[in-house]
N, C-alpha and C. Protein backbone atom coordinates (compact mmCIF):
# COMPACT_ATOMS: atom_id res chain seq x y z
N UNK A 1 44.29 34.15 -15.74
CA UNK A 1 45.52 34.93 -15.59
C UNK A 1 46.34 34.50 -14.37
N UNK A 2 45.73 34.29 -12.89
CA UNK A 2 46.47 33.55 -11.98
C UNK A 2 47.07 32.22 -12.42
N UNK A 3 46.48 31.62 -13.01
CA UNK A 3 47.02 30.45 -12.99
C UNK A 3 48.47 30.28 -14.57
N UNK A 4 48.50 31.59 -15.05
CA UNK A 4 49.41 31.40 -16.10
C UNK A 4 50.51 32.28 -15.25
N UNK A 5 50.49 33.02 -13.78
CA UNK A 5 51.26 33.71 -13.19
C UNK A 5 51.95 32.33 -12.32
N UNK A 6 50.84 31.79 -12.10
CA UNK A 6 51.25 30.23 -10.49
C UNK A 6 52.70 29.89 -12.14
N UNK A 7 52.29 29.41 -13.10
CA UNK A 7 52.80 28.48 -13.89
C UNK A 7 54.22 29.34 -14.07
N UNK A 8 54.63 30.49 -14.30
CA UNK A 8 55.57 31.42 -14.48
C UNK A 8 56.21 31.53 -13.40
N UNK A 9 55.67 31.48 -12.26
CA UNK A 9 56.40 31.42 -10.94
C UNK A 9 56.93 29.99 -10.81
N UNK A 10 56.39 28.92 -10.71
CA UNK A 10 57.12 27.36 -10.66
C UNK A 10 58.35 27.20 -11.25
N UNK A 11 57.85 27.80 -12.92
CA UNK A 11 59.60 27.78 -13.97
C UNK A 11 60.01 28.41 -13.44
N UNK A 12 60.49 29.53 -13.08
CA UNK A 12 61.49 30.25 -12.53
C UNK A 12 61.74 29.91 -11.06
N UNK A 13 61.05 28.92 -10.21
CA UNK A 13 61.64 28.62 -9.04
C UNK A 13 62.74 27.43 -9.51
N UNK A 14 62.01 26.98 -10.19
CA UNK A 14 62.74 24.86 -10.73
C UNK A 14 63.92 25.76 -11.38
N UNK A 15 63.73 26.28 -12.74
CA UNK A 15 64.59 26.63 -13.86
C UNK A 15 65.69 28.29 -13.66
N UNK A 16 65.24 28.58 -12.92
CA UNK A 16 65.72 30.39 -12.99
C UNK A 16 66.94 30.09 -11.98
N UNK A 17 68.50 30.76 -12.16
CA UNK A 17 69.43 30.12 -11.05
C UNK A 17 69.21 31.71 -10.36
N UNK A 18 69.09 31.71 -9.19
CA UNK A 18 68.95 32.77 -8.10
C UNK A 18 70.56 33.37 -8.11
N UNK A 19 70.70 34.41 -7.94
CA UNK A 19 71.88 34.81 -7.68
C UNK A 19 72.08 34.90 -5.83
N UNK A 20 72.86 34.83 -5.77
CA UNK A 20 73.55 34.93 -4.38
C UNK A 20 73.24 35.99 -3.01
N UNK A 21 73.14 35.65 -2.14
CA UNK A 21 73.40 37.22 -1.23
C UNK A 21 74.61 37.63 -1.53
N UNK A 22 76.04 36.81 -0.99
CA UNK A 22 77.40 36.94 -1.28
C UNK A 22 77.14 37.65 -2.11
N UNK A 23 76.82 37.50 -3.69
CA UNK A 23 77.24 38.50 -5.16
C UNK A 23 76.61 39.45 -5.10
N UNK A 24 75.58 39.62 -4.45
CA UNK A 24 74.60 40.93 -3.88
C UNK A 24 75.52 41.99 -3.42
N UNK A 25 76.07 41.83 -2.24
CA UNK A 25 76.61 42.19 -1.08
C UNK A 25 78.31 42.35 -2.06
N UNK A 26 78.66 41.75 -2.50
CA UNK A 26 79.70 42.27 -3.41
C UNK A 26 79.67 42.83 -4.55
N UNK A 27 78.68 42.87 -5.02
CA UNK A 27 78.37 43.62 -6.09
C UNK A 27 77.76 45.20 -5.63
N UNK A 28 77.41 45.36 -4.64
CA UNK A 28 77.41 46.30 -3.93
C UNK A 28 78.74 46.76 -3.83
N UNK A 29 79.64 46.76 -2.87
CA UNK A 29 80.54 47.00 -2.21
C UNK A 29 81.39 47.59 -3.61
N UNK A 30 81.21 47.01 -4.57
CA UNK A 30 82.24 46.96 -5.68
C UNK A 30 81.35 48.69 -6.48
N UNK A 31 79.86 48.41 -6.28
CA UNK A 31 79.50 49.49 -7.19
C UNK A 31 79.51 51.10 -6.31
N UNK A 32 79.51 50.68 -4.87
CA UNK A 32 79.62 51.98 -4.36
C UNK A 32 80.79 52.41 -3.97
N UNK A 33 81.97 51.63 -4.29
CA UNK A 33 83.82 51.89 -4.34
C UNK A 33 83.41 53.10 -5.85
N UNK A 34 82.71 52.40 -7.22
CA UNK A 34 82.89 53.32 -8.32
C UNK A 34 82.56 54.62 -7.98
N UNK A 35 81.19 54.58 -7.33
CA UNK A 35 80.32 55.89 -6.58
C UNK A 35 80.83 56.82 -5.65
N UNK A 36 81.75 56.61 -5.01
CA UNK A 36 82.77 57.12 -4.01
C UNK A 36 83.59 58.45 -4.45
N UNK A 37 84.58 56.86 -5.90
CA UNK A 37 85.84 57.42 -6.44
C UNK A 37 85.14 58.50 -7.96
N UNK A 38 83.88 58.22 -8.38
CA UNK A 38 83.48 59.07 -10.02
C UNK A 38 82.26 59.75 -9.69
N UNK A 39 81.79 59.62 -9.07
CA UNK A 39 80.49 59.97 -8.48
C UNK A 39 78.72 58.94 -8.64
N UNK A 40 77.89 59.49 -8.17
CA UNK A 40 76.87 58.41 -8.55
C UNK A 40 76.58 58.04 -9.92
N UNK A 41 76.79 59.36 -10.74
CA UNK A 41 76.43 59.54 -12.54
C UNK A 41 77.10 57.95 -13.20
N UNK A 42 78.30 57.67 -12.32
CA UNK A 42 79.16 56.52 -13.34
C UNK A 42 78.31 55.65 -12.78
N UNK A 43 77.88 55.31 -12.56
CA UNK A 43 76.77 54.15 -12.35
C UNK A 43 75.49 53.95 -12.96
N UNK A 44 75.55 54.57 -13.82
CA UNK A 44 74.05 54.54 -15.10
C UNK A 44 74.41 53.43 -16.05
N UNK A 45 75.50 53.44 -16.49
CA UNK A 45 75.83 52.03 -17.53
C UNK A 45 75.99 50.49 -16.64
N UNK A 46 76.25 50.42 -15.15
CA UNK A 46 75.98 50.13 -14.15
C UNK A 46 74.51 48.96 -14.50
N UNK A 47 74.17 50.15 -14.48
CA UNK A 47 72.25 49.79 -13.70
C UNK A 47 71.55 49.18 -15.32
N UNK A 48 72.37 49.81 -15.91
CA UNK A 48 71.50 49.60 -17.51
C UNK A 48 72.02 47.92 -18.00
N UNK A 49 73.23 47.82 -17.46
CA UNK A 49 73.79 46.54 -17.85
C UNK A 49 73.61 45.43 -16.58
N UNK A 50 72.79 45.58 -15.26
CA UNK A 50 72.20 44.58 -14.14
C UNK A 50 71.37 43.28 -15.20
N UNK A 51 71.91 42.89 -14.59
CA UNK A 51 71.19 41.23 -14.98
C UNK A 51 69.98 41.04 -14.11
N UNK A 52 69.77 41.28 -13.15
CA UNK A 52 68.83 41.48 -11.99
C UNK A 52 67.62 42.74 -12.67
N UNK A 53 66.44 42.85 -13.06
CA UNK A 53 65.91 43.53 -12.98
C UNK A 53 65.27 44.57 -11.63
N UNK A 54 65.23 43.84 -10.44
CA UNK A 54 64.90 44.55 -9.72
C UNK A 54 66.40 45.02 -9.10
N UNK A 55 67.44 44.84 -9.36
CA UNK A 55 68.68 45.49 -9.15
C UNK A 55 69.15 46.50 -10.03
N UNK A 56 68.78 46.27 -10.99
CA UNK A 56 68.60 47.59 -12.30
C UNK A 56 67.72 48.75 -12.01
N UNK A 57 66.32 48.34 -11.21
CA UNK A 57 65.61 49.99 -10.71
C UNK A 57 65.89 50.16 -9.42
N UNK A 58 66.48 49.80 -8.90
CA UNK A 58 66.89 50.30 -7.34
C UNK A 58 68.31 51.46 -7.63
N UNK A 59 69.19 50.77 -8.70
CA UNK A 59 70.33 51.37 -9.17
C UNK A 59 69.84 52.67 -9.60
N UNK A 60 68.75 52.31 -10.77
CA UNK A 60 68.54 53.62 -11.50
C UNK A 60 68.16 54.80 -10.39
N UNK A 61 66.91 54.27 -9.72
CA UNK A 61 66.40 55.08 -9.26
C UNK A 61 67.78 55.81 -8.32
N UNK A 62 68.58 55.23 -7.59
CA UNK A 62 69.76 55.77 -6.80
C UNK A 62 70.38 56.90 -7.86
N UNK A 63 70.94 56.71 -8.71
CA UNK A 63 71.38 57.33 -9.72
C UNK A 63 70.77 58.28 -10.56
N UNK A 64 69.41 58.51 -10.35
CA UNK A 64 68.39 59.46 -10.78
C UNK A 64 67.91 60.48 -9.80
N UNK A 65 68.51 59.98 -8.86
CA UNK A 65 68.19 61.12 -7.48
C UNK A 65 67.35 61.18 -6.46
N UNK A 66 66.70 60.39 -6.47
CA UNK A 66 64.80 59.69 -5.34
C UNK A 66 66.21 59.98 -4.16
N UNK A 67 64.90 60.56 -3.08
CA UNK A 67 65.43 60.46 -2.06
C UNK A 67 65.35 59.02 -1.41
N UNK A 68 66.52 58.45 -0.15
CA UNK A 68 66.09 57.13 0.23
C UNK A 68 64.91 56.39 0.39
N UNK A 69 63.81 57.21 0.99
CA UNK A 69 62.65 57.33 1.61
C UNK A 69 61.76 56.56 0.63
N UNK A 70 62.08 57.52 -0.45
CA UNK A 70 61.18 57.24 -2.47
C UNK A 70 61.85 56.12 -2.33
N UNK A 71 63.04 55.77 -2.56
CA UNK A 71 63.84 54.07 -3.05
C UNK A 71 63.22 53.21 -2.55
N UNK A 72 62.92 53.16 -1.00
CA UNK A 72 62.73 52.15 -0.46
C UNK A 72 61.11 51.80 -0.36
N UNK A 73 60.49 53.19 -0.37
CA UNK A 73 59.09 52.78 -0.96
C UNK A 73 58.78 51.76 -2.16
N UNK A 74 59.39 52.69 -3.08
CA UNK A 74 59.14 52.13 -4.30
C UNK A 74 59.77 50.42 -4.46
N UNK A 75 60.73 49.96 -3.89
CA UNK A 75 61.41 48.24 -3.92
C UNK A 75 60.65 48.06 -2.80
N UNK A 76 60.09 47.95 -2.09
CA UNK A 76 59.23 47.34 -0.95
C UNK A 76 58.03 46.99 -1.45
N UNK A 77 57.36 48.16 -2.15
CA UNK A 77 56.13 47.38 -2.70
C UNK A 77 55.76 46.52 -3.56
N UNK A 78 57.44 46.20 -4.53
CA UNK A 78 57.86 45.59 -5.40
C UNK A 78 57.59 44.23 -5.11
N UNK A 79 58.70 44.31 -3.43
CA UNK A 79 58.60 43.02 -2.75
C UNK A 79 57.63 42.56 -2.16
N UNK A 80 56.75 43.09 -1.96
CA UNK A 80 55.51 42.83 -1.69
C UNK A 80 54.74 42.12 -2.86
N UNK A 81 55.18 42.39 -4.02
CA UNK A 81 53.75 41.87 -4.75
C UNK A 81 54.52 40.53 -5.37
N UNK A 82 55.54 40.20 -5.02
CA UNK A 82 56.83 38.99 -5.65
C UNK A 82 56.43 38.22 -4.49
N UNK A 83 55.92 38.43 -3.13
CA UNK A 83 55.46 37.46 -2.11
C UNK A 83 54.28 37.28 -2.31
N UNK A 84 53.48 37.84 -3.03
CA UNK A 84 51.99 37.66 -2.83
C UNK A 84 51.89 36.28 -4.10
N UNK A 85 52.93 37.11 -5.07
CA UNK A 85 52.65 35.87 -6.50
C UNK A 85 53.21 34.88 -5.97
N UNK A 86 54.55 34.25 -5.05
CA UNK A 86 54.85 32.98 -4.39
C UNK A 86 54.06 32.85 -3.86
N UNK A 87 53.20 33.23 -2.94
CA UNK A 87 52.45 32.75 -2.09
C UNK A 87 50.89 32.32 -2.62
N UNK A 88 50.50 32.85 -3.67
CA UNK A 88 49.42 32.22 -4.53
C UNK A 88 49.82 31.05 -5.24
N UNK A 89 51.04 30.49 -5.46
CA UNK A 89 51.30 29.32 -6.10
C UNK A 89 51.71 28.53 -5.31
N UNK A 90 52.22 29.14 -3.80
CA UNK A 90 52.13 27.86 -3.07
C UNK A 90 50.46 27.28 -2.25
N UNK A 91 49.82 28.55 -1.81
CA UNK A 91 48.41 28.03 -1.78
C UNK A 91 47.69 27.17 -3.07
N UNK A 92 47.87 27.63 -3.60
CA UNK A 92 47.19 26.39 -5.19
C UNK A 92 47.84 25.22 -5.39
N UNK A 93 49.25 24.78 -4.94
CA UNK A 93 49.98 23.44 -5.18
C UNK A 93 49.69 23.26 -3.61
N UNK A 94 48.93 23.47 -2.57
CA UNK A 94 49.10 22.90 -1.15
C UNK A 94 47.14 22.43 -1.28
N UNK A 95 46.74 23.36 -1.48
CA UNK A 95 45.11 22.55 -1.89
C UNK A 95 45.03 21.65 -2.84
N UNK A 96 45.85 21.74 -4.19
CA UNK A 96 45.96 20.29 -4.73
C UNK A 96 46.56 19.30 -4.35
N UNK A 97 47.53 19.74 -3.43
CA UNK A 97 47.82 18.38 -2.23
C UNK A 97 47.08 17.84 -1.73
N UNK A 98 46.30 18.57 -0.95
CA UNK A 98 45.06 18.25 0.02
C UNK A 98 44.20 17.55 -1.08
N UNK A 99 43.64 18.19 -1.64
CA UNK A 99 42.66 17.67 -2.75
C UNK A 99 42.85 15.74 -3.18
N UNK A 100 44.31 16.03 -3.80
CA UNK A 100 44.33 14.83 -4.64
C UNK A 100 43.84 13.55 -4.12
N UNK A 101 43.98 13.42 -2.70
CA UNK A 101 44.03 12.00 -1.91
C UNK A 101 42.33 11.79 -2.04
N UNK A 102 41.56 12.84 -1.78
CA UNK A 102 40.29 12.71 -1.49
C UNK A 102 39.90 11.95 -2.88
N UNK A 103 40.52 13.00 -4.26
CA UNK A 103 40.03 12.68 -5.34
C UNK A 103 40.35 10.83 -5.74
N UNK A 104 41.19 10.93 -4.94
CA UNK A 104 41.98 9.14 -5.66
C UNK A 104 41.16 8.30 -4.33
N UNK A 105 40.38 8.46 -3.26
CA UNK A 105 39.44 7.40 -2.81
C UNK A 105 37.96 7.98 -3.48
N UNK A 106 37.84 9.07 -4.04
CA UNK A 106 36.43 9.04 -4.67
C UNK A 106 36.59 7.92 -6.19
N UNK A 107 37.66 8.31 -6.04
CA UNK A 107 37.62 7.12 -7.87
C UNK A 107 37.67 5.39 -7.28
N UNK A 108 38.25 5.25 -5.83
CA UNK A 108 38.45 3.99 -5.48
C UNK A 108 36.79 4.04 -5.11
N UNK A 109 36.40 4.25 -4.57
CA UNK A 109 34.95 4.16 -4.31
C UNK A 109 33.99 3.95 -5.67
N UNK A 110 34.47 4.53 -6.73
CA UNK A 110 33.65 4.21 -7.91
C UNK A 110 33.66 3.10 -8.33
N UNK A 111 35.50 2.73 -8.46
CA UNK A 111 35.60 1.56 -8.62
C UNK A 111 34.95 0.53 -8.15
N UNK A 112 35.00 0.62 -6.83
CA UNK A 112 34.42 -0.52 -6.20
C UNK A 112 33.20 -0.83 -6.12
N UNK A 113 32.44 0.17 -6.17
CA UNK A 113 30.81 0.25 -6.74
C UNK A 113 30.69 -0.54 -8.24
N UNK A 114 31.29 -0.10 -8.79
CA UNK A 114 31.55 -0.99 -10.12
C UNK A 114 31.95 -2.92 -9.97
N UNK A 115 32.81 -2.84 -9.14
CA UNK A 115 33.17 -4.01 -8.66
C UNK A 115 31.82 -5.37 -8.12
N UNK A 116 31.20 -4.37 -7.64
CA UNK A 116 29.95 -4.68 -6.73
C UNK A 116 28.91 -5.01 -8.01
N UNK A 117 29.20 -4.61 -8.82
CA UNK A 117 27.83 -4.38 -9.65
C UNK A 117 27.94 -6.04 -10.63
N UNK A 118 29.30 -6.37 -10.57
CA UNK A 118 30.00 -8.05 -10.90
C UNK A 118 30.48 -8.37 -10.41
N UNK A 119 29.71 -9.03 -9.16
CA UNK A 119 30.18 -10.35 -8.51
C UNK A 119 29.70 -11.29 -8.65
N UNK A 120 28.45 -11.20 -9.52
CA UNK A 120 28.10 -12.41 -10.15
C UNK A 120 29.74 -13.48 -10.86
N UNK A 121 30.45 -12.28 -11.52
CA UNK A 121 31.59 -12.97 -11.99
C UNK A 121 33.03 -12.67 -11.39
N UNK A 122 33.27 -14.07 -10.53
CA UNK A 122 34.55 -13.75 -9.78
C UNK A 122 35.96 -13.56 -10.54
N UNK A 123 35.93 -13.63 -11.72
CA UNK A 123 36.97 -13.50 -12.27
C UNK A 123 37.63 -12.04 -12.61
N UNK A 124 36.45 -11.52 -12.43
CA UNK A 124 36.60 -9.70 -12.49
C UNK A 124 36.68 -8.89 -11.40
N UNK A 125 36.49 -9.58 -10.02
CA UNK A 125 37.16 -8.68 -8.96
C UNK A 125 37.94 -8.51 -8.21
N UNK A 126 39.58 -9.27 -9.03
CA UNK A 126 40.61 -8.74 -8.93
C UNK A 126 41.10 -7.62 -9.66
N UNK A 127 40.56 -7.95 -10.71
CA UNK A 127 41.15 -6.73 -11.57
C UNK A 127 40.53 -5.50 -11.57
N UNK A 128 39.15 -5.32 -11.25
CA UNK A 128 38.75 -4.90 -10.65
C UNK A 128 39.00 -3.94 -9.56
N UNK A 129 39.18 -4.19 -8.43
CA UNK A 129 39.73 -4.59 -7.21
C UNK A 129 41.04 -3.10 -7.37
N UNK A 130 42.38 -4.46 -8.30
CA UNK A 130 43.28 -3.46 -8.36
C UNK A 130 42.87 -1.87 -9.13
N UNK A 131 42.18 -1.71 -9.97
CA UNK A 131 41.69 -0.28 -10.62
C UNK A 131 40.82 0.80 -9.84
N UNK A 132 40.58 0.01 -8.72
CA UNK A 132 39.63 0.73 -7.72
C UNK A 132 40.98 1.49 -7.16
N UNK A 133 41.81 0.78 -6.53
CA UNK A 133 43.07 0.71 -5.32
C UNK A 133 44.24 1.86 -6.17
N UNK A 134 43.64 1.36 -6.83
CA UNK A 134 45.00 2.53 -8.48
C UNK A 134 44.80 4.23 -8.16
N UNK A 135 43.52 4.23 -8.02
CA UNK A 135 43.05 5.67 -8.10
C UNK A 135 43.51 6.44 -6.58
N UNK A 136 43.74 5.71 -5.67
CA UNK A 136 43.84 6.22 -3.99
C UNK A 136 45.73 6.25 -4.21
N UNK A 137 46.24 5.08 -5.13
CA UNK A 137 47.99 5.72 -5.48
C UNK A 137 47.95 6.69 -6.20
N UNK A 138 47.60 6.93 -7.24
CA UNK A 138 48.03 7.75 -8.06
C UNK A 138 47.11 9.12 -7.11
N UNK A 139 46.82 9.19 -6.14
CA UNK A 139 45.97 10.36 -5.55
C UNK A 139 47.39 10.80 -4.44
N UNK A 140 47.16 9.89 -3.56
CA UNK A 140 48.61 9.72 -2.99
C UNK A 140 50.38 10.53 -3.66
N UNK A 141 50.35 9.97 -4.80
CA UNK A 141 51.73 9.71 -5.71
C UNK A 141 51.05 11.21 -5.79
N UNK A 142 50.36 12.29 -6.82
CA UNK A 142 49.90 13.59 -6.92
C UNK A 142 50.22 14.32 -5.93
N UNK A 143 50.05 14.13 -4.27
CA UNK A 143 49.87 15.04 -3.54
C UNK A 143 51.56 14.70 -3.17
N UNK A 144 52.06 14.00 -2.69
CA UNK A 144 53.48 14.07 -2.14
C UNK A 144 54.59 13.51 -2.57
N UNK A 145 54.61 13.58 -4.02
CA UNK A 145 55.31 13.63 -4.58
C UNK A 145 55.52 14.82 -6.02
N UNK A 146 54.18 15.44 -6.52
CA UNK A 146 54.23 16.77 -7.10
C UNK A 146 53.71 17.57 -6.14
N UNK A 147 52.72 17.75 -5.82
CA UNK A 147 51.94 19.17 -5.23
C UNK A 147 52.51 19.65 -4.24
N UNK A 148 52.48 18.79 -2.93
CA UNK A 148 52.93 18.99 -1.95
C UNK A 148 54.75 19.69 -2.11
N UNK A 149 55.65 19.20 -3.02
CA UNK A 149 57.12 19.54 -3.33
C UNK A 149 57.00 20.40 -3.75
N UNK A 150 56.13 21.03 -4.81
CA UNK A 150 56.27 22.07 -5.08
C UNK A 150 55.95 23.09 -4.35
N UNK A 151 55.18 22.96 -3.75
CA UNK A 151 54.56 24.35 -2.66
C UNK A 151 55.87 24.62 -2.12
N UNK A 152 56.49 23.79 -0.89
CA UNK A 152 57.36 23.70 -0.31
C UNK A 152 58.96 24.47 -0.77
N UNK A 153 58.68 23.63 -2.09
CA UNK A 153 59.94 24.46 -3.08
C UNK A 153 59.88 26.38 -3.44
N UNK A 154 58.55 26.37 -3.44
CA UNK A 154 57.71 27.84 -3.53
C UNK A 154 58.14 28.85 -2.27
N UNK A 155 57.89 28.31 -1.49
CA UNK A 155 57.76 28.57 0.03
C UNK A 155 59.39 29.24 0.64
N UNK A 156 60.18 28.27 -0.32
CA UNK A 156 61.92 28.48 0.30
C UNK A 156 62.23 29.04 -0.84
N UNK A 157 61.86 29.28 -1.63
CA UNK A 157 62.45 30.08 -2.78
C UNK A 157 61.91 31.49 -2.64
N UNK A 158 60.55 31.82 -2.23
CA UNK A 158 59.94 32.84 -1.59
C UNK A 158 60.92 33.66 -0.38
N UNK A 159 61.53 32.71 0.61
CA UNK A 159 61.84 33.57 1.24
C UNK A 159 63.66 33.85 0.97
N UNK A 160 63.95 32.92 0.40
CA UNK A 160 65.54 33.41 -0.53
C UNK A 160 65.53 34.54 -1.22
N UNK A 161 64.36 34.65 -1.98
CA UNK A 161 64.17 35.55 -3.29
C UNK A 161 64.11 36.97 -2.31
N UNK A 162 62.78 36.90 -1.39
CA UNK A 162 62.61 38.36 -0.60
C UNK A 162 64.11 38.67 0.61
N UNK A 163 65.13 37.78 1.06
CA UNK A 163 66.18 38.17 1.76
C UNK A 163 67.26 38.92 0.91
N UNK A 164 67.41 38.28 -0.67
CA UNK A 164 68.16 38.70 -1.71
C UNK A 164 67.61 40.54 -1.75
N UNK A 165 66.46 40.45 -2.33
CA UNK A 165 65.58 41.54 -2.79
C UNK A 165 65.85 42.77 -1.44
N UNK A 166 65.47 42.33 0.07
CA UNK A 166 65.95 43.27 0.72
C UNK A 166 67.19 43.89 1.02
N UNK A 167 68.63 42.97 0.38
CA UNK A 167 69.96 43.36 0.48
C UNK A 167 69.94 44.37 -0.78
N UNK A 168 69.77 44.40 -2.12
CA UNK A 168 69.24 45.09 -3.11
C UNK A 168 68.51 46.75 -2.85
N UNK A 169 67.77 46.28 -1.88
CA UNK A 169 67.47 47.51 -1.80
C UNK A 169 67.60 48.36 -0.54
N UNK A 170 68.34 47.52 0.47
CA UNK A 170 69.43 48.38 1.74
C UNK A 170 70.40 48.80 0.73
N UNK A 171 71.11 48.10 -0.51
CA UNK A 171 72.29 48.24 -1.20
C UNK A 171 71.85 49.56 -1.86
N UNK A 172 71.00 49.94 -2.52
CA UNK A 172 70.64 50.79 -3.52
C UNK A 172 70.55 52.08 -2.56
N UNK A 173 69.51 51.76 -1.60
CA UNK A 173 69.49 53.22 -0.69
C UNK A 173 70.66 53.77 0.06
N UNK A 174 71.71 52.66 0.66
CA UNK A 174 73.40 53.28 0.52
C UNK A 174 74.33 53.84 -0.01
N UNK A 175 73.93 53.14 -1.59
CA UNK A 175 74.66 54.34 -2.66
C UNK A 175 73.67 55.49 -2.72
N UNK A 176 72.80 55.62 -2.44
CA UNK A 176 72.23 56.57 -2.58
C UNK A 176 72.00 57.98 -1.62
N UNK A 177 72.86 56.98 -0.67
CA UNK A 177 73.13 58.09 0.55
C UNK A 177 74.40 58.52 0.58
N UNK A 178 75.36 58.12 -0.54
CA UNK A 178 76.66 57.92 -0.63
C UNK A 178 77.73 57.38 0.69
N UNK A 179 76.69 56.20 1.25
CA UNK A 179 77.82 55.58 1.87
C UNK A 179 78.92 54.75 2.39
N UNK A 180 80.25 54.81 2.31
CA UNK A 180 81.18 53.94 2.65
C UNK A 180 81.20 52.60 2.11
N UNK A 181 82.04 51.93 0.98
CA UNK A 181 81.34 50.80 0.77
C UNK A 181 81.85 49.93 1.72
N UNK A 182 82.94 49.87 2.97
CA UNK A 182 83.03 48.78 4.13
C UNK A 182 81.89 49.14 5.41
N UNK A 183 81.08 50.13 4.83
CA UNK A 183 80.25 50.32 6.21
C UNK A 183 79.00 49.73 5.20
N UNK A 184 78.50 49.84 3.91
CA UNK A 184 77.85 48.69 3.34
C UNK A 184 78.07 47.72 3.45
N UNK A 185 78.93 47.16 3.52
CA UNK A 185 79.13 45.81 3.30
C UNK A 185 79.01 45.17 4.52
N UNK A 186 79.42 45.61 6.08
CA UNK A 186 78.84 45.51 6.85
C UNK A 186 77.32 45.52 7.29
N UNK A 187 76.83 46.29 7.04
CA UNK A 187 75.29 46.38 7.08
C UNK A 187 74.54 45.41 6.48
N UNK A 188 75.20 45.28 5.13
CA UNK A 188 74.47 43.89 4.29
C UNK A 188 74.92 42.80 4.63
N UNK A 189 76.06 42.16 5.14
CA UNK A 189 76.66 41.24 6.29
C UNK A 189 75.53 40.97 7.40
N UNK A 190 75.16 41.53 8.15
CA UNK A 190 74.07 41.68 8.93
C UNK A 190 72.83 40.66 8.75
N UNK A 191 72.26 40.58 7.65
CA UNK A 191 71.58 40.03 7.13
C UNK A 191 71.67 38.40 7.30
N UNK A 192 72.63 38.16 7.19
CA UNK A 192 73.38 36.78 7.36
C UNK A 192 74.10 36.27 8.85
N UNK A 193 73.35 34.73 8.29
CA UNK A 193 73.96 34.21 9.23
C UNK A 193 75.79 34.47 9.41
N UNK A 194 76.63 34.04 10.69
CA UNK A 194 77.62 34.84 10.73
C UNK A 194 78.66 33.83 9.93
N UNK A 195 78.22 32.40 9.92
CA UNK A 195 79.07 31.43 9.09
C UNK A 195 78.84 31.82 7.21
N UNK A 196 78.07 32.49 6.97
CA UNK A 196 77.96 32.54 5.47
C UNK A 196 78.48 34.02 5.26
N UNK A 197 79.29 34.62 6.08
CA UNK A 197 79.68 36.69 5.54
C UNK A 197 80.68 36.19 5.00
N UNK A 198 81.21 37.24 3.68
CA UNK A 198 82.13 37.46 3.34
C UNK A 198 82.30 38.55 3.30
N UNK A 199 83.71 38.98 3.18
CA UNK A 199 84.55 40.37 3.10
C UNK A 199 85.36 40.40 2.01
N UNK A 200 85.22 41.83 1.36
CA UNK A 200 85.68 42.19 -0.53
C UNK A 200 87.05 42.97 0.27
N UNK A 201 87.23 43.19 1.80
CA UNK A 201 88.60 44.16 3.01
C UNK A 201 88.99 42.89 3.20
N UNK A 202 90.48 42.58 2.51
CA UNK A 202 91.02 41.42 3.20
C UNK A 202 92.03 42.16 4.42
């Protein structure tokens, strides 16, 4: 079962397009302008139509009435278990890093034991030779060029995914406190570096 979760987590790091803080943080601003002017209720078709699943129960729950306290419990532990599954697939692609090199001089070592076993005939320990030397590249080529990239890729997508996820759910517990969407949007600004804010208040 871990290892069909590691495999589900990789596709969706390579293949899944992340949405934005920016569209976070404006998609906020935009849903608690509706919340302001109709009340929280107009925000149920809102939450039902999020493309974001974990932006769909932060909504609901806002819109269902949880006090902040409940919201932020409940998306925290969320985020908690979305770091634990990155972080099990980058430990398993960083030990098959480690791993591979060892595995590609245990096969060069076989080889060469093999090698050893005909030297009666010199015509066979070049070729030889090279099939021993094959196993320590392709051990090599395994660890830092798949295993090792992927962890890494794991690792920064891990912490994109949990900075997104915490604007989501500062965003959700604001509408839910009914407040201000330029004093949201500030707050979720915050988050960010000061060269990447945008403002929906020109």
């Amino acid at each position: 079962p871990d290892m069909l979760k590691v495999i589900k987590v990789v596709k969706n790091a390579f293949l899944h397009k992340q949405v934005t803080a920016n569209e976070v943080i404006a998609n906020f601003v935009r849903l608690a302008g509706i919340a302001r002017r109709e009340g929280i209720l107009a925000l149920e078709s809102s939450a039902n139509e999020a493309n974001d699943e974990f932006m769909k129960k932060g909504l609901q729950l806002a819109v269902d009435g949880l006090e902040p306290g409940s919201i932020r419990e409940i998306l925290e532990t969320e985020v908690v278990a979305i770091q634990d599954r990155h972080k099990l697939g980058a430990e398993i692609f960083t030990t098959l890093g480690t791993f591979a090199p060892a595995m590609g001089m245990i096969g060069t070592l076989i080889g060469l034991v093999q090698m050893l076993q005909t030297m009666d005939d010199p015509s066979t320990i070049g070729p030889s030779m090279a099939v021993a030397l094959l196993t320590t590249f392709y051990g090599a080529l395994m660890a830092n060029i798949i295993c090792l990239p992927i962890a890494g890729k794991l690792k920064n997508r891990s912490s994109a995914e949990v900075m997104v996820k915490d604007l989501m759910t500062e965003g959700a517990i604001s509408i839910a406190k009914g407040e201000n969407p330029r004093v949201i949007e500030q707050k979720l600004n915050a988050y960010l570096p000061p060269q990447m804010r945008e403002s929906s208040f020109k």
